[in-house]
C-alpha atoms as a PDB file:
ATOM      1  CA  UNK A   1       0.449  13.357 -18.072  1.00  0.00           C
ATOM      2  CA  UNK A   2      -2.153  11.417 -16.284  1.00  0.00           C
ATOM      3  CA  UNK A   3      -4.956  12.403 -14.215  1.00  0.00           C
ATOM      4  CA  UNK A   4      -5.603  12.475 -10.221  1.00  0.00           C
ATOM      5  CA  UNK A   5      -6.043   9.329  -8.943  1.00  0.00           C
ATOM      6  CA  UNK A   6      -9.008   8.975  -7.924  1.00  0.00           C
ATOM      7  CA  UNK A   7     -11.127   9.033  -4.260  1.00  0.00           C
ATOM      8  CA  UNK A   8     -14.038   7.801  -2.747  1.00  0.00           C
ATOM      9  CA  UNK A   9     -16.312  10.621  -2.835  1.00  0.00           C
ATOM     10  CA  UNK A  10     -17.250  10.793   0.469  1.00  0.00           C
ATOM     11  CA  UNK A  11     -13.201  11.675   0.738  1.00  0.00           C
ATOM     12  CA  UNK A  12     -13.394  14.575  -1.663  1.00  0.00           C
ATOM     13  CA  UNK A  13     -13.341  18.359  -0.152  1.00  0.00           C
ATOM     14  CA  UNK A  14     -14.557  21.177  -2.258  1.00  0.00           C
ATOM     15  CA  UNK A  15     -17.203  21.565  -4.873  1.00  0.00           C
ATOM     16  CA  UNK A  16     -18.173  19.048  -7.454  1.00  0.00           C
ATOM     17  CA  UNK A  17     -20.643  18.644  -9.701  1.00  0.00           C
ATOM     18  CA  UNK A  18     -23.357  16.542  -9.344  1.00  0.00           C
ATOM     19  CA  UNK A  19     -23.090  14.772 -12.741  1.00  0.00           C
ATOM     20  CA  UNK A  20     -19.391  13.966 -11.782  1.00  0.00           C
ATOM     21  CA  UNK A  21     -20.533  12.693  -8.192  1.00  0.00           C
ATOM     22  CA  UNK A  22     -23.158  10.454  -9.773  1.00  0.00           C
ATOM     23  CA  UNK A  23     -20.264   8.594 -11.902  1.00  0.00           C
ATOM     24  CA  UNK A  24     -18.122   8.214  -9.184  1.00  0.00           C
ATOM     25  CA  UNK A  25     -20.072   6.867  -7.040  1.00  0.00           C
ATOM     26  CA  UNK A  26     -21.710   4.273  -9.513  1.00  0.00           C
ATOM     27  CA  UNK A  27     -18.192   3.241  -9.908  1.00  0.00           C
ATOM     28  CA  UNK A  28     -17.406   2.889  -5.794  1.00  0.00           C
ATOM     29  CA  UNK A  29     -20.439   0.622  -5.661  1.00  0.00           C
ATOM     30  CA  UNK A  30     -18.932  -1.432  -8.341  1.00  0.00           C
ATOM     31  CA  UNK A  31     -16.054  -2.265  -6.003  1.00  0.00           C
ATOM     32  CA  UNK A  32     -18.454  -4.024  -3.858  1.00  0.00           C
ATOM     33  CA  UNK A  33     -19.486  -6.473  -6.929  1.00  0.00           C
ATOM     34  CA  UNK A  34     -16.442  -8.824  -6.814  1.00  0.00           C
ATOM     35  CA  UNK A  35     -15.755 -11.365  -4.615  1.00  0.00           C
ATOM     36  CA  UNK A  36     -13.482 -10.746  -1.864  1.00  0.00           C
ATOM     37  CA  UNK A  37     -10.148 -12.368  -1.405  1.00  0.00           C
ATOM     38  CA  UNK A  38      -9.618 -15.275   1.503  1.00  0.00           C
ATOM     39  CA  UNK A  39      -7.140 -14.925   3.965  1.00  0.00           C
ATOM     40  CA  UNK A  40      -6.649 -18.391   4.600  1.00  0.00           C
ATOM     41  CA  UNK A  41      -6.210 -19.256   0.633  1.00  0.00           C
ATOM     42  CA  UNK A  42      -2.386 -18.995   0.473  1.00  0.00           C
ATOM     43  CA  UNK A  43      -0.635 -19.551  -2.955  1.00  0.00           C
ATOM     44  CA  UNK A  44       0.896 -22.886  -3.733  1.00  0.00           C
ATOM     45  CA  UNK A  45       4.609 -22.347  -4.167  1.00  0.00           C
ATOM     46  CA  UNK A  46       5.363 -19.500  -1.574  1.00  0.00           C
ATOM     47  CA  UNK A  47       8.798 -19.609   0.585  1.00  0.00           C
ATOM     48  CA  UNK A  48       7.893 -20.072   4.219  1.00  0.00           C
ATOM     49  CA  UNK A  49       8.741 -16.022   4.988  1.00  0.00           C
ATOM     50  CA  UNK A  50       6.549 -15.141   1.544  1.00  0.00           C
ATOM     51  CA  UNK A  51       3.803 -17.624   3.200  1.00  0.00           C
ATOM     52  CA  UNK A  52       3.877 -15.155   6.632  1.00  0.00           C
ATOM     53  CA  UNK A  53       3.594 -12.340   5.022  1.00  0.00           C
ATOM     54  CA  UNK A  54       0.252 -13.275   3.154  1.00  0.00           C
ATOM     55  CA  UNK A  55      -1.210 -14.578   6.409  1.00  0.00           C
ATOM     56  CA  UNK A  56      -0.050 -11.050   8.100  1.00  0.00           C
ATOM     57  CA  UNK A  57      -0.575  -8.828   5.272  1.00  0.00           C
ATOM     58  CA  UNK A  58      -4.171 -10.376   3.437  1.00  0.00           C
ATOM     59  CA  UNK A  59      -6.434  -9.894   6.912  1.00  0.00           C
ATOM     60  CA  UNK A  60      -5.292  -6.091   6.993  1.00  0.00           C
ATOM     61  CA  UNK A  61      -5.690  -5.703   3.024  1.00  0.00           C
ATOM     62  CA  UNK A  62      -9.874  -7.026   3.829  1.00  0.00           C
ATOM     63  CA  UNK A  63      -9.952  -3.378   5.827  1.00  0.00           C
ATOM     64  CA  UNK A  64      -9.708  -2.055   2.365  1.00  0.00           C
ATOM     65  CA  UNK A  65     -11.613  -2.309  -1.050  1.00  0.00           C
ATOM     66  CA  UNK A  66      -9.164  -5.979  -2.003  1.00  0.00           C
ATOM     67  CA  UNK A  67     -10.552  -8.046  -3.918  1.00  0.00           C
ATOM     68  CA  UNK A  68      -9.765 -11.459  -5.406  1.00  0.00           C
ATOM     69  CA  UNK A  69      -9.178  -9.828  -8.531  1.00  0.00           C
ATOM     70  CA  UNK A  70      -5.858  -8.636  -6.142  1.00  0.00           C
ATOM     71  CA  UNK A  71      -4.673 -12.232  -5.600  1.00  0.00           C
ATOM     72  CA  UNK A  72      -1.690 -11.687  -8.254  1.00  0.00           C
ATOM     73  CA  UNK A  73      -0.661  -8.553  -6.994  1.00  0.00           C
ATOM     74  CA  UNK A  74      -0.559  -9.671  -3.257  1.00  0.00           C
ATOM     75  CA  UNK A  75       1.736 -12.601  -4.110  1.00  0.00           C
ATOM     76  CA  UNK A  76       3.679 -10.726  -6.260  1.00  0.00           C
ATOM     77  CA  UNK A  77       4.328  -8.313  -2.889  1.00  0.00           C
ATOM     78  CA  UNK A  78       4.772 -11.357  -0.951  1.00  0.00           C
ATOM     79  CA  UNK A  79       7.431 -13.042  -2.922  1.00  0.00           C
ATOM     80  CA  UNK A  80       8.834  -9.732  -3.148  1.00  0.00           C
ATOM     81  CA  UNK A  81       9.568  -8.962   0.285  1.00  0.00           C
ATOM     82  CA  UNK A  82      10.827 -12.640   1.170  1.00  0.00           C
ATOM     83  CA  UNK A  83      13.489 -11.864  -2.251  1.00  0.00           C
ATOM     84  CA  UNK A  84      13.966  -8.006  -0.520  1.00  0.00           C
ATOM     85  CA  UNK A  85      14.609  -9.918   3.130  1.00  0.00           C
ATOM     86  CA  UNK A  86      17.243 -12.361   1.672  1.00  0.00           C
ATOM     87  CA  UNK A  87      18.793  -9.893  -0.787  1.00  0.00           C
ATOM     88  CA  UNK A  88      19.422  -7.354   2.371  1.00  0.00           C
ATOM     89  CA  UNK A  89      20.364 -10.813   4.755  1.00  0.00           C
ATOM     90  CA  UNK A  90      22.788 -12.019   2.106  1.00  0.00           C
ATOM     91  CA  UNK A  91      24.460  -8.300   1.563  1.00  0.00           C
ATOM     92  CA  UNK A  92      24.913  -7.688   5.229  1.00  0.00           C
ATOM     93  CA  UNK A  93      26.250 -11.135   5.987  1.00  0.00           C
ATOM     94  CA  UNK A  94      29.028 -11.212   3.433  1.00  0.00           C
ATOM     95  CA  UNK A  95      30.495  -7.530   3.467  1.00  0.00           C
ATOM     96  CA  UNK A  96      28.454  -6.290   7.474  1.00  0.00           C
ATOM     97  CA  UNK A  97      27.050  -2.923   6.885  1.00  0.00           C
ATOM     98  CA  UNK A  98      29.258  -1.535   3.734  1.00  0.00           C
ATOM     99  CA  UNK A  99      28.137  -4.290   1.963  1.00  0.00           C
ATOM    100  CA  UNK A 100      26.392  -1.679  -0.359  1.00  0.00           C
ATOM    101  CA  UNK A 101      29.898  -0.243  -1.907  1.00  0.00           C
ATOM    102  CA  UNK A 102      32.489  -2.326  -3.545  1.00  0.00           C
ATOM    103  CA  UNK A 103      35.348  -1.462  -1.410  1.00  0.00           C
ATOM    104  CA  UNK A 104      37.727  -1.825  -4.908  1.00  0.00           C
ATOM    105  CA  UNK A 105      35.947   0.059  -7.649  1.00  0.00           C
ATOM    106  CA  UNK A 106      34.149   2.452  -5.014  1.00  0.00           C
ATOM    107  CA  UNK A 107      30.769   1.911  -6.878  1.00  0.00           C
ATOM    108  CA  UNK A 108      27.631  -0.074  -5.869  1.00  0.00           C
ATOM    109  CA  UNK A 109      27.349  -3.687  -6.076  1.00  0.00           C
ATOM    110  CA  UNK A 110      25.492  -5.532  -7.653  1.00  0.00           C
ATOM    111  CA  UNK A 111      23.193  -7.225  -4.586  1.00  0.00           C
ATOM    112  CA  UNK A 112      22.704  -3.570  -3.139  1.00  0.00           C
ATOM    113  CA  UNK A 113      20.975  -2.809  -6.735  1.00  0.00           C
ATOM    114  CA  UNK A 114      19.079  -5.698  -6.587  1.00  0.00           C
ATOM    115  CA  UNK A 115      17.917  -4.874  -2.949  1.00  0.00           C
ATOM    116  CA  UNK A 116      16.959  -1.437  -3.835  1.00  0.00           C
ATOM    117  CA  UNK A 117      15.577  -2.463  -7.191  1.00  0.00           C
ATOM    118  CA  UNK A 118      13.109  -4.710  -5.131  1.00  0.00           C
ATOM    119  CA  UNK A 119      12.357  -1.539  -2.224  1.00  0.00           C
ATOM    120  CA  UNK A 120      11.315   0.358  -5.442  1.00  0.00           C
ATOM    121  CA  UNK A 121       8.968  -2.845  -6.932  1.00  0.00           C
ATOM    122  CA  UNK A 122       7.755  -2.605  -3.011  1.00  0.00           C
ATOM    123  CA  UNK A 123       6.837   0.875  -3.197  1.00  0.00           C
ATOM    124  CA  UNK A 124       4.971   0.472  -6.270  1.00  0.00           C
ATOM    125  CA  UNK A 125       2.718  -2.222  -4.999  1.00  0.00           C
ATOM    126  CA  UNK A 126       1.903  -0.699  -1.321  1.00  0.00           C
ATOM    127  CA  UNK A 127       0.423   2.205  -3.378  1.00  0.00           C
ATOM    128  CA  UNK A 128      -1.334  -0.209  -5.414  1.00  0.00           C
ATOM    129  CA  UNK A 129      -2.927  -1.892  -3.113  1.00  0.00           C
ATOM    130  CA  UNK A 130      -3.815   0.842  -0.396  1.00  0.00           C
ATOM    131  CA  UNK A 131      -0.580   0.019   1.969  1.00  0.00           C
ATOM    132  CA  UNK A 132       0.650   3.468   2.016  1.00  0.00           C
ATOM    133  CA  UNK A 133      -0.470   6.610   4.111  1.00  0.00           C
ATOM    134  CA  UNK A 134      -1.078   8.398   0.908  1.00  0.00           C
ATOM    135  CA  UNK A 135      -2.620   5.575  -0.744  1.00  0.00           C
ATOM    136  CA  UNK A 136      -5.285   5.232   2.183  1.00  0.00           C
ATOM    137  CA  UNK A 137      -5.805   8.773   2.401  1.00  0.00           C
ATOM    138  CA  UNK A 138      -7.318   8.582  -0.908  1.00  0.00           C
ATOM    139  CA  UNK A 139      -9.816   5.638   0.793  1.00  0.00           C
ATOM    140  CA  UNK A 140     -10.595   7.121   4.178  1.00  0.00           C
ATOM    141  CA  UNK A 141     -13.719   7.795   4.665  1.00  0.00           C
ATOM    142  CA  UNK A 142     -14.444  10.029   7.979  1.00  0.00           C
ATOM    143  CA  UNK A 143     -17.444   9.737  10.081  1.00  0.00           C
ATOM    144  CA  UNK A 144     -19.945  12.467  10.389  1.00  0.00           C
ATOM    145  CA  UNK A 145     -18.905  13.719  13.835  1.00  0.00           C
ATOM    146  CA  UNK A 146     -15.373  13.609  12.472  1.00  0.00           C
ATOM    147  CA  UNK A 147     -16.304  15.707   9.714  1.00  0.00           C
ATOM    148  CA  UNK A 148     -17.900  18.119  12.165  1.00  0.00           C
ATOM    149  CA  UNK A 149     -15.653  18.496  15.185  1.00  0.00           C
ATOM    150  CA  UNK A 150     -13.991  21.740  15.314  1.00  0.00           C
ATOM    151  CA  UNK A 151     -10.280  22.157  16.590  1.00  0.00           C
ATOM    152  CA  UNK A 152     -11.365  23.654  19.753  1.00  0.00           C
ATOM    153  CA  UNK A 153     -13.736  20.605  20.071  1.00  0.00           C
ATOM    154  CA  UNK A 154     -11.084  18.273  19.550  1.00  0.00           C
ATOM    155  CA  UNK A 155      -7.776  19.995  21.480  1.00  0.00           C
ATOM    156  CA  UNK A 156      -9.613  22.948  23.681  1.00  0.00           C
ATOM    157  CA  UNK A 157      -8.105  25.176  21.153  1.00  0.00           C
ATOM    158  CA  UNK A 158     -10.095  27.800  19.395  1.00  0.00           C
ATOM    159  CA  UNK A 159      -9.581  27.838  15.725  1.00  0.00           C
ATOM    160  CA  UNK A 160     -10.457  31.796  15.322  1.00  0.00           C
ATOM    161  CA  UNK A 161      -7.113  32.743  16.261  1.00  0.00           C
END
């Protein structure tokens, strides 16, 4: 079974040693050694809709640690959701909403497989590459007066109760 995944330390709660600490944070600067990706270098060959999505997708992605090294990846989710657009397009088109159930043999068809086959490839990715809540959880960093604001501080409630 694998491990955690891991966070930035300044993410971590509870106790950890400082040997531990020392490693991960060596590795966290590493992160900052390769060269960032470009927004405006889109990949030859996209679709027009695959080509949108990089140029909406790659400035949000340079909020987090991307790096060029994520190039592959990010066209990969790009082609991926212009395929997952058309898939769920051509399914509702031909058969309207119950275009997911073969109306004969009662069982799926095939394009509704293929459309959630590509939601679960989707899924995947986002968590990859920090597009998921849970995924940036592991990322976010708070500020020091975030750290220390109390819930009374923060919603006039007091947190004794």
């Amino acid at each position: 079974m694998p491990g955690r995944k891991p966070k930035l330390n300044a993410a971590k709660v509870g106790h950890h040693n400082k040997a531990d600490l020392e490693r991960s944070e060596l590795k966290e600067n590493g992160l900052k050694q390769f060269k960032s990706i470009e927004v405006n270098n889109v990949p030859r060959g996209l679709t027009r809709n695959a080509k949108k999505e990089w140029q909406r997708v790659v400035p949000l992605l340079e909020q987090l640690p991307i790096a060029d090294l994520d190039y592959s990846l990010i066209r990969k989710y790009c082609e991926i959701v212009d395929l997952n657009d058309r898939l769920y397009k051509d399914m509702s088109k031909e058969q309207g909403i119950d275009g997911a159930v073969d109306p004969e043999s009662n069982r799926k068809t095939g394009a509704f497989m293929a459309y959630m086959d590509t939601l679960k490839e989707l899924r995947s990715i986002c968590s990859d590459l920090g597009m998921t809540i849970d995924s940036r959880m592991r990322l976010v960093v708070p500020t020091e007066s975030e750290q220390k604001q109390s819930v009374y501080d923060r919603f006039g409630v007091d947190d004794d109760d």
